[in-house]
C-alpha atoms as a PDB file:
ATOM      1  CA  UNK A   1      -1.049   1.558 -14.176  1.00  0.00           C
ATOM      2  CA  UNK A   2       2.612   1.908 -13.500  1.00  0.00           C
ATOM      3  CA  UNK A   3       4.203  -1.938 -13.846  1.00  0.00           C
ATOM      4  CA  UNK A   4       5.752  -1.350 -10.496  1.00  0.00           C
ATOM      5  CA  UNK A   5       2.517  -1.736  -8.856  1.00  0.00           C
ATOM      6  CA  UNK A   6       1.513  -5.422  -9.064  1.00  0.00           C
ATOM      7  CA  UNK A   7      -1.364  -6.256 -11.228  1.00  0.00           C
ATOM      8  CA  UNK A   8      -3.112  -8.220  -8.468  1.00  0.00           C
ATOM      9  CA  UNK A   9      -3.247  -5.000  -6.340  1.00  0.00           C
ATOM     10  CA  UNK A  10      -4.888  -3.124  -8.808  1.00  0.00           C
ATOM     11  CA  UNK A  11      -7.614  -6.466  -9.907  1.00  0.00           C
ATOM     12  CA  UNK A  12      -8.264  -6.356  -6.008  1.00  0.00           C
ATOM     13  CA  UNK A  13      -8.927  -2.806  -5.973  1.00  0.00           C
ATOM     14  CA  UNK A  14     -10.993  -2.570  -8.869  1.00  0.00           C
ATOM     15  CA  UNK A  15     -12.843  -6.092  -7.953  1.00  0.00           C
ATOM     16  CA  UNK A  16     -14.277  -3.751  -5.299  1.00  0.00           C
ATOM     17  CA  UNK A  17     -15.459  -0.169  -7.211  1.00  0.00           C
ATOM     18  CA  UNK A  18     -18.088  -0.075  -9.719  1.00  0.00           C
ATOM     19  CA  UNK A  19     -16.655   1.240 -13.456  1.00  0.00           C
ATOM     20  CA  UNK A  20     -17.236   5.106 -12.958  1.00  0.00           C
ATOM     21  CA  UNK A  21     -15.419   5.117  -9.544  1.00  0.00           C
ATOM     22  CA  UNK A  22     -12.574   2.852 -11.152  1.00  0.00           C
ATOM     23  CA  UNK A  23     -11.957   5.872 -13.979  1.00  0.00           C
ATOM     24  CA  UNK A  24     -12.418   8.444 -10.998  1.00  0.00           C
ATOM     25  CA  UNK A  25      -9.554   6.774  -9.079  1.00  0.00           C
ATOM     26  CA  UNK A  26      -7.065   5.960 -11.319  1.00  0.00           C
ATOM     27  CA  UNK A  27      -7.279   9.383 -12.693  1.00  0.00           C
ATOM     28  CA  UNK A  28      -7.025  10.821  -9.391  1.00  0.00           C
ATOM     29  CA  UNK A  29      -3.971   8.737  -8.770  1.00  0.00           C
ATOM     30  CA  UNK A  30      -2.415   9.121 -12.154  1.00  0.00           C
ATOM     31  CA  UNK A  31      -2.397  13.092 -11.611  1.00  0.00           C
ATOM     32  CA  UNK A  32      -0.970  13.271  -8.116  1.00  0.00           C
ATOM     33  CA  UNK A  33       2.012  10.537  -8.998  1.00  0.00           C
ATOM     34  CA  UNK A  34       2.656  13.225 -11.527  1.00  0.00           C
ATOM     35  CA  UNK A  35       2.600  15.909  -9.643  1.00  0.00           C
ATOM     36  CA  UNK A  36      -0.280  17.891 -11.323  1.00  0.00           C
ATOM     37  CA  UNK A  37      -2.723  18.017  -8.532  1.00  0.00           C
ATOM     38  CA  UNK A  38      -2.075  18.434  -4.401  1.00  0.00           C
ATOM     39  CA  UNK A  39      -3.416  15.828  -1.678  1.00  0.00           C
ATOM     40  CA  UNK A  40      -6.102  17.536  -1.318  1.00  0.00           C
ATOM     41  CA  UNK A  41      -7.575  17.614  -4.876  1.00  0.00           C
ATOM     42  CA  UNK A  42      -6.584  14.026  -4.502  1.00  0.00           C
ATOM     43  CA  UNK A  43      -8.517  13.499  -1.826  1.00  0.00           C
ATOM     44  CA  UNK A  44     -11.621  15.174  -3.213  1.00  0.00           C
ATOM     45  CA  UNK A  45     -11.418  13.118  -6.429  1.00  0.00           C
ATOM     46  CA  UNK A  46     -10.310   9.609  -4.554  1.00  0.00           C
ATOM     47  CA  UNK A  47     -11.991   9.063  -1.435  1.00  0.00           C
ATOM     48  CA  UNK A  48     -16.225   9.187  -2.395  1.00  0.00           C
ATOM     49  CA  UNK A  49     -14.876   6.944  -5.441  1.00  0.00           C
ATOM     50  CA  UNK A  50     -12.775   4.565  -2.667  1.00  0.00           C
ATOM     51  CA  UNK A  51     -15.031   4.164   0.197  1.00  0.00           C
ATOM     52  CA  UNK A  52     -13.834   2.780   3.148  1.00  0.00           C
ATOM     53  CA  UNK A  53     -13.026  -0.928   1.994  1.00  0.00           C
ATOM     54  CA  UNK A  54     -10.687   0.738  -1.086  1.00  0.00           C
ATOM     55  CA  UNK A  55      -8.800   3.229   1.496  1.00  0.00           C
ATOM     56  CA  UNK A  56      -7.187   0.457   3.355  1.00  0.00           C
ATOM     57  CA  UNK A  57      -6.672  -1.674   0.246  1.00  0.00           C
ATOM     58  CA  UNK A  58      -4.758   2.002  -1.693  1.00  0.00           C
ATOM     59  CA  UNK A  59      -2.841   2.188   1.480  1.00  0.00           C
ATOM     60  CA  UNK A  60      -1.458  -1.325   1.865  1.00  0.00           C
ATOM     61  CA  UNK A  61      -0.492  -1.597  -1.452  1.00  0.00           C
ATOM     62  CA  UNK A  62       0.494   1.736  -2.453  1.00  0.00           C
ATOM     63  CA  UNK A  63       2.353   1.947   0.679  1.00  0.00           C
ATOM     64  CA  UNK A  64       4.314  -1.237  -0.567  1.00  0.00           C
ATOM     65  CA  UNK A  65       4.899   0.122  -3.820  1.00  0.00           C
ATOM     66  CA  UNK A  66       6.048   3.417  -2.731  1.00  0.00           C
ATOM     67  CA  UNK A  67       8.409   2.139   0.229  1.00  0.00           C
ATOM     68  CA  UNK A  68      10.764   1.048  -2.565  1.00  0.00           C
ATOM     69  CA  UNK A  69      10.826   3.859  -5.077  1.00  0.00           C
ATOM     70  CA  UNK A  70      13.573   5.963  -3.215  1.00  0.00           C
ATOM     71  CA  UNK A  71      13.718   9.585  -3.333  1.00  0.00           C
ATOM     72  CA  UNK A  72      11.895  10.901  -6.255  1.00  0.00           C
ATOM     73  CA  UNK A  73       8.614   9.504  -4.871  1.00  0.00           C
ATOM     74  CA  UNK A  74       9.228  10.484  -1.214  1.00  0.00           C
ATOM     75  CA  UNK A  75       7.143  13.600  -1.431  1.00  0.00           C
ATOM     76  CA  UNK A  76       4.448  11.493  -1.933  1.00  0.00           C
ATOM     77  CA  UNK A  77       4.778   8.666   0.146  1.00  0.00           C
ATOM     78  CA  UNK A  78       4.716  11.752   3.282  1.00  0.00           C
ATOM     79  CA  UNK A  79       1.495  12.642   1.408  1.00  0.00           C
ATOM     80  CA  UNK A  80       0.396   9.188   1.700  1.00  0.00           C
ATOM     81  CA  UNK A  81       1.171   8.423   4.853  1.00  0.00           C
ATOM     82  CA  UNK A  82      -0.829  11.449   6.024  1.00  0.00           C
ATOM     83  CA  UNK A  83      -3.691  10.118   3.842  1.00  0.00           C
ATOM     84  CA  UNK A  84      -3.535   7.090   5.619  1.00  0.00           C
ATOM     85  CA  UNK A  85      -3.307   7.958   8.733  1.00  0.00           C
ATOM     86  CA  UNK A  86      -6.412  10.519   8.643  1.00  0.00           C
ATOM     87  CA  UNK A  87      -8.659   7.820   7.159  1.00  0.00           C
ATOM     88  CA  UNK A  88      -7.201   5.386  10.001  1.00  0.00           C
ATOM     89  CA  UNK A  89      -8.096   7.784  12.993  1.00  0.00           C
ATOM     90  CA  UNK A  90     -11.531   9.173  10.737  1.00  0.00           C
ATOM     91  CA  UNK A  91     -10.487  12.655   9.853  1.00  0.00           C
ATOM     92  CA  UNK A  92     -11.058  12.331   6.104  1.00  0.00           C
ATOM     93  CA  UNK A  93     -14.261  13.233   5.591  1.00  0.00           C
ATOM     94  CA  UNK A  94     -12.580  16.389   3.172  1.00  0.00           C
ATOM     95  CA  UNK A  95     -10.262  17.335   1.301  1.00  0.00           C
ATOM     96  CA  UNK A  96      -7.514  19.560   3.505  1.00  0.00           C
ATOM     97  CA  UNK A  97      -7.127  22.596   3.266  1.00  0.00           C
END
């Protein structure tokens, strides 16, 4: 997990998913801060393994973390954003696209 992000944010987080959907998330996550898949392979992979309890809590602390990382993550922080607002309003039930 990138040190940025606190370590409380991810024990909450993972407090909440069973092993398998832990592995599943952070993997998911891992790739798309690096750029190697799109939102929508992210959101494929992420939200079964998130359910709706782990949505909000990826949100408000991603969000948090991402708010302060300037330019180079701002591509994803738009991504994000959109993420969060489709679960917020119920239009993620697939990936887009």
């Amino acid at each position: 997990m990138p040190t940025a992000l606190s370590s409380a944010a991810k024990d909450a987080l993972f407090a909440r998913l069973e092993p398998a959907a832990r592995e599943t998330y952070w993997d998911a996550l891992s790739r798309f801060l690096r750029f190697e898949i799109d939102k929508g392979e992210f959101e494929r992979l992420a939200l079964p393994a998130l359910g709706a309890d782990g949505v909000a809590l990826h949100n408000s602390e991603l969000f948090r973390w991402t708010r302060h990382r300037g330019r180079a993550l701002s591509r994803h922080w738009r991504l994000l954003r959109r993420f969060a607002d489709d679960a917020a309003s119920g239009r993620s039930d697939g990936p887009a696209g």
